[in-house]
N, C-alpha and C. Protein backbone atom coordinates (compact mmCIF):
# COMPACT_ATOMS: atom_id res chain seq x y z
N UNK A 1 0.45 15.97 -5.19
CA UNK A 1 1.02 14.73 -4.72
C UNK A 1 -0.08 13.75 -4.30
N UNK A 2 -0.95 13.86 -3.40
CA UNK A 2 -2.07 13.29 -3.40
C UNK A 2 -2.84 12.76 -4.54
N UNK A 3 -3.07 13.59 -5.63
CA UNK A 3 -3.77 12.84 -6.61
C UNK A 3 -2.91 12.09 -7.18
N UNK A 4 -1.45 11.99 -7.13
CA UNK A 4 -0.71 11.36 -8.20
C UNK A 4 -0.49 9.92 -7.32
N UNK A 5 -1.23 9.91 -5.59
CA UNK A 5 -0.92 8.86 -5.32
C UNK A 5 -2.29 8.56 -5.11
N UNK A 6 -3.17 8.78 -5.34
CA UNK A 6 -4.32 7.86 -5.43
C UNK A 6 -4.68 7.23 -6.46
N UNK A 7 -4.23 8.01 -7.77
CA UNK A 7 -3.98 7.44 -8.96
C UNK A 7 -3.26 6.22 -8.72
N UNK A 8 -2.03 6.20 -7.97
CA UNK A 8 -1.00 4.82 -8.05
C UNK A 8 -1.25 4.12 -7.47
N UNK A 9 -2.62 4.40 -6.64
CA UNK A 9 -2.97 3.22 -5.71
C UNK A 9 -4.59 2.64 -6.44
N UNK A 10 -5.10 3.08 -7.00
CA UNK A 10 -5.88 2.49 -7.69
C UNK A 10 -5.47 1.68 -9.02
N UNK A 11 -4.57 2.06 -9.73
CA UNK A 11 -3.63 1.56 -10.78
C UNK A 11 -3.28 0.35 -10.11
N UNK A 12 -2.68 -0.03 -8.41
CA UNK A 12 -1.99 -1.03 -8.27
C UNK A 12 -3.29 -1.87 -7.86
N UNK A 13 -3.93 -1.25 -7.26
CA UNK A 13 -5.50 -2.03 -6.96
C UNK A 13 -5.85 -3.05 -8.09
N UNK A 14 -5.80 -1.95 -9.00
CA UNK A 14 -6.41 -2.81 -10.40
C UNK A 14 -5.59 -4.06 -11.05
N UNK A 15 -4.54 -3.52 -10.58
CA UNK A 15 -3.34 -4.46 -11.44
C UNK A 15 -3.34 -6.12 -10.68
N UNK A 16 -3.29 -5.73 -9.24
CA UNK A 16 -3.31 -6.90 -8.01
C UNK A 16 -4.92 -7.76 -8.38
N UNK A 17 -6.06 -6.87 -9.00
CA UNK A 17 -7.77 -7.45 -9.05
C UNK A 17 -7.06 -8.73 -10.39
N UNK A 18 -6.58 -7.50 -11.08
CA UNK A 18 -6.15 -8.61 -12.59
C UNK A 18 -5.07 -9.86 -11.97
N UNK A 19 -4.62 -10.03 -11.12
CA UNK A 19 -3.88 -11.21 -10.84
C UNK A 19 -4.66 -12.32 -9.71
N UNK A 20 -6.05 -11.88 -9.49
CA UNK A 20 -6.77 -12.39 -8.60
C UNK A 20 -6.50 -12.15 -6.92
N UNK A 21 -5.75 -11.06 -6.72
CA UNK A 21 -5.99 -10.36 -5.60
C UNK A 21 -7.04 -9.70 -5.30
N UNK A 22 -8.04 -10.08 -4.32
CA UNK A 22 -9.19 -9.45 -3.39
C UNK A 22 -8.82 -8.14 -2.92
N UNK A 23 -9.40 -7.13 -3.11
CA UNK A 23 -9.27 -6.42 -2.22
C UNK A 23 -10.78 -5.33 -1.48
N UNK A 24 -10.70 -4.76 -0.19
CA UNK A 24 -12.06 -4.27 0.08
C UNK A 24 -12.27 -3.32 -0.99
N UNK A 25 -13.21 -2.41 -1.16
CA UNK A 25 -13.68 -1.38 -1.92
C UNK A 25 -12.76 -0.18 -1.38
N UNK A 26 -12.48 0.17 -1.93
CA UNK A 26 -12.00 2.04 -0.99
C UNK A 26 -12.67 2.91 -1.89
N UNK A 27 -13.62 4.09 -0.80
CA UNK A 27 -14.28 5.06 -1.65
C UNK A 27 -13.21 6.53 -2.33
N UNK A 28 -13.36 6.51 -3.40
CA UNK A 28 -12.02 7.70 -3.71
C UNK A 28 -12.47 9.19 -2.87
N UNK A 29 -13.19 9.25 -2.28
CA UNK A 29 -13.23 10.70 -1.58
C UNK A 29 -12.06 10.35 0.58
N UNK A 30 -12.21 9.08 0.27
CA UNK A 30 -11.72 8.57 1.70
C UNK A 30 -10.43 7.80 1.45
N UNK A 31 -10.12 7.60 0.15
CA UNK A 31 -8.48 6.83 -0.01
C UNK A 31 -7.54 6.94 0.82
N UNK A 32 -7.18 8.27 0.92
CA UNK A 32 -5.66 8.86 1.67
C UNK A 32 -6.25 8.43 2.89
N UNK A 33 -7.10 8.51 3.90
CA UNK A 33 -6.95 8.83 5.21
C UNK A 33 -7.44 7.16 5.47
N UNK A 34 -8.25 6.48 4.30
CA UNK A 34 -8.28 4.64 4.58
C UNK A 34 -6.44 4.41 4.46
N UNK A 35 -5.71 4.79 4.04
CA UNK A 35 -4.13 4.25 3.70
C UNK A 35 -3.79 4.58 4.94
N UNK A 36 -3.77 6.12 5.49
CA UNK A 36 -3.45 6.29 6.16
C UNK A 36 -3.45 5.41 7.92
N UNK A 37 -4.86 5.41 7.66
CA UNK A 37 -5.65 4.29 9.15
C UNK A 37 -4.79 3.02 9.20
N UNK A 38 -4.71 2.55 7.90
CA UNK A 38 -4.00 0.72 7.91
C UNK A 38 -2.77 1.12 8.00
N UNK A 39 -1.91 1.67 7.54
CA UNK A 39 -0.74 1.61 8.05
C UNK A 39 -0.47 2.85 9.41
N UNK A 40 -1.80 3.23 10.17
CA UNK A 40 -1.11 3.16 11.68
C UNK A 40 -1.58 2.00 12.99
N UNK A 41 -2.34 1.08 11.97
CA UNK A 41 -2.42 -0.20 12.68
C UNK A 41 -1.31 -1.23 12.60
N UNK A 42 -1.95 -1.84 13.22
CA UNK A 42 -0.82 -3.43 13.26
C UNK A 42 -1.05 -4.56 12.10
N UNK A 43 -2.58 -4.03 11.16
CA UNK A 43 -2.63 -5.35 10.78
C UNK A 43 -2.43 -4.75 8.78
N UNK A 44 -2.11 -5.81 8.74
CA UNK A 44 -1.80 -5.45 7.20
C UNK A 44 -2.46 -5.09 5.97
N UNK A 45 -2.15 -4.25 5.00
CA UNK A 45 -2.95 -4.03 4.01
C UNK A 45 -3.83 -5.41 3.30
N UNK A 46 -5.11 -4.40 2.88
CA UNK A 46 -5.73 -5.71 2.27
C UNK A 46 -4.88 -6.73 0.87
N UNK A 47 -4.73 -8.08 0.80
CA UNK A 47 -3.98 -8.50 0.03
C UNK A 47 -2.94 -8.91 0.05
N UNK A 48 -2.28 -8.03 1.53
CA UNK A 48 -0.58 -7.94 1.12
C UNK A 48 0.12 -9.45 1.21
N UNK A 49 -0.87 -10.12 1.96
CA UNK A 49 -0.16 -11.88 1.86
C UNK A 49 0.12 -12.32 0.32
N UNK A 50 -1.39 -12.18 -0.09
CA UNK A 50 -1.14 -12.53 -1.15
C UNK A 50 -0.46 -11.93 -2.64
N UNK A 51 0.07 -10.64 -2.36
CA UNK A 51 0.95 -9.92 -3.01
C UNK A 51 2.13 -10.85 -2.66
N UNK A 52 2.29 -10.87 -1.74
CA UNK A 52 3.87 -11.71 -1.36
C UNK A 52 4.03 -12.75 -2.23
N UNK A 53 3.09 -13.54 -1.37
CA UNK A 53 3.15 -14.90 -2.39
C UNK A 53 3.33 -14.72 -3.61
N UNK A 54 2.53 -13.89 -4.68
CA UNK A 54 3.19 -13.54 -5.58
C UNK A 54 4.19 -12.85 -6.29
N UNK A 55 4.99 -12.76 -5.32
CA UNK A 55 6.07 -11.80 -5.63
C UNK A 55 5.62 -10.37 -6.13
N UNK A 56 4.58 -9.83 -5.69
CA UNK A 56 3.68 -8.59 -6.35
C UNK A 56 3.85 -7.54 -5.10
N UNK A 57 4.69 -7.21 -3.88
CA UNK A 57 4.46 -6.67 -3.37
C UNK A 57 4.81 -5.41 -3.50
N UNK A 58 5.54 -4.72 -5.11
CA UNK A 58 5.57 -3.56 -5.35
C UNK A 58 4.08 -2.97 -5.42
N UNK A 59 3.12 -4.10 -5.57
CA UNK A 59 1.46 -3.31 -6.15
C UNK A 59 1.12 -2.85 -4.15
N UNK A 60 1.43 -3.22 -3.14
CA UNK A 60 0.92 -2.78 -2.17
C UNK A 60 0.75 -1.47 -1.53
N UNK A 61 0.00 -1.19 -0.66
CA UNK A 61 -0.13 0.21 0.16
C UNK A 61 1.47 0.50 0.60
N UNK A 62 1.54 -0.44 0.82
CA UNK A 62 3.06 -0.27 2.02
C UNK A 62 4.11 0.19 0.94
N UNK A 63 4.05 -0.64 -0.34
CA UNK A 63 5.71 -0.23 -0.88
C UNK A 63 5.22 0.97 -1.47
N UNK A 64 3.58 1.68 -1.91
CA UNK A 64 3.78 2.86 -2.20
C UNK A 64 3.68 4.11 -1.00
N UNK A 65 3.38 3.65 0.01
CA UNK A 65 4.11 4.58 1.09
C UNK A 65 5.21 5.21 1.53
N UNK A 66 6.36 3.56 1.39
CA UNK A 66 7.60 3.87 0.87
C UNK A 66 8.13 4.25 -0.51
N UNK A 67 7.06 4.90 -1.34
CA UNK A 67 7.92 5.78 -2.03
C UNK A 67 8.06 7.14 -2.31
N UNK A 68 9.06 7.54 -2.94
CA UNK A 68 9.42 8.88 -2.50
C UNK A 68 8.67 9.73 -3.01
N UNK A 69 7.84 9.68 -3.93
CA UNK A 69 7.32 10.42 -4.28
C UNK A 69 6.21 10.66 -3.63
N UNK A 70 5.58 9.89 -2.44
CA UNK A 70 4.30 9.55 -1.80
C UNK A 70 4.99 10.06 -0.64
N UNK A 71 5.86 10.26 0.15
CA UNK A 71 6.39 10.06 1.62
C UNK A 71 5.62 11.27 2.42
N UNK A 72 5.69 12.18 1.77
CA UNK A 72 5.15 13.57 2.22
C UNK A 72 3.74 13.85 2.70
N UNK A 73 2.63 12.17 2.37
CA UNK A 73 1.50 11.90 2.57
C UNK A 73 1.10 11.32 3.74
N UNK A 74 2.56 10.70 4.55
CA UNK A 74 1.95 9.65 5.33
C UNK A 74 3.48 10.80 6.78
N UNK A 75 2.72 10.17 7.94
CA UNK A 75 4.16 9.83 9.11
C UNK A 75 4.78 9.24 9.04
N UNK A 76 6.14 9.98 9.69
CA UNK A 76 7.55 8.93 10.08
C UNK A 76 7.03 8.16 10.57
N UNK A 77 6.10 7.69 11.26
CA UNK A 77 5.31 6.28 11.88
C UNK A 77 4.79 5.25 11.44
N UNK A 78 4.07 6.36 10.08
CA UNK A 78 3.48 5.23 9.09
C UNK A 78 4.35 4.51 8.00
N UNK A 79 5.55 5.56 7.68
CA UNK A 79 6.22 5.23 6.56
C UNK A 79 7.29 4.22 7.20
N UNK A 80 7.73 4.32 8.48
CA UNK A 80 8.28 3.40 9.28
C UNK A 80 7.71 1.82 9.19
N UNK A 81 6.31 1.74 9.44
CA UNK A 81 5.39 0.94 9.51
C UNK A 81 5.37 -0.20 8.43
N UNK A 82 5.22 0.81 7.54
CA UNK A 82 5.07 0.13 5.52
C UNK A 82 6.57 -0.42 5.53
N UNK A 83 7.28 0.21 5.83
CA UNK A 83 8.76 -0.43 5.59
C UNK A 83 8.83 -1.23 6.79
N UNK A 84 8.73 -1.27 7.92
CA UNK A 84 8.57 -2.68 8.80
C UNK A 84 8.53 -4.03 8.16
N UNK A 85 6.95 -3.69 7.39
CA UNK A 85 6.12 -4.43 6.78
C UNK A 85 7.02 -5.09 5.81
N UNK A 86 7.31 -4.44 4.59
CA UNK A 86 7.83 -4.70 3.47
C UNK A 86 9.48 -5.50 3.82
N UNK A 87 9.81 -5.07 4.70
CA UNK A 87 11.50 -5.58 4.95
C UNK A 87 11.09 -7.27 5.52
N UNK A 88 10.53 -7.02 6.70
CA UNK A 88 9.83 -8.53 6.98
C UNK A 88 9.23 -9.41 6.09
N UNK A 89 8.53 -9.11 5.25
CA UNK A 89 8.03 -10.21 4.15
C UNK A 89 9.43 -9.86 2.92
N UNK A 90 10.46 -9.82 2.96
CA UNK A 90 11.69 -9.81 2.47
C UNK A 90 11.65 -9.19 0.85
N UNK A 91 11.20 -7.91 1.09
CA UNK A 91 10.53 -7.48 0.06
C UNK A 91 12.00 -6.58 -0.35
N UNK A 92 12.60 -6.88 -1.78
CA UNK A 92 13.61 -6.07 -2.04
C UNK A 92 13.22 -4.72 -3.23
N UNK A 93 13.95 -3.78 -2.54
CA UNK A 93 14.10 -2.33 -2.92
C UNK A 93 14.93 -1.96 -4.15
């Protein structure tokens, strides 16, 4: 499960670079536990404004936190968190 979500998070990385979304570097030996850190903060994944704006916010940390196939990676805190996130910027499911 882990590799199949670092895979989906570099895939969305790449996909968000190709639409001119910035994002920091993440080293692949530290992925899971960098995802993990931002969504038990307050402040938002790198990008995710500008995912919004583009209506791209399936490519974010948050909506792949909330998914099911990923859930088993993160806390009821964090996965709470990502969906906070995602419901507030009126992100539909």
């Amino acid at each position: 499960m882990e590799q199949a979500f670092l895979s989906a998070w570099a895939d969305a990385r790449e996909q968000a670079a190709a639409l001119g979304v910035r994002t920091r570097p993440v080293a692949p030996a530290d992925a899971l536990k960098t995802a993990q850190r931002v969504l038990d903060g307050r402040r938002l994944s790198d990008g995710f404004s500008q995912l919004q704006r583009l209506g791209r916010l399936d490519l974010s940390l948050e909506a792949l936190a909330v998914d099911k196939r990923f859930t088993g990676l993160f806390t009821d805190a964090q996965a709470n968190e990502a969906l906070a996130r995602l419901l507030e910027a009126g992100y539909r499911f």
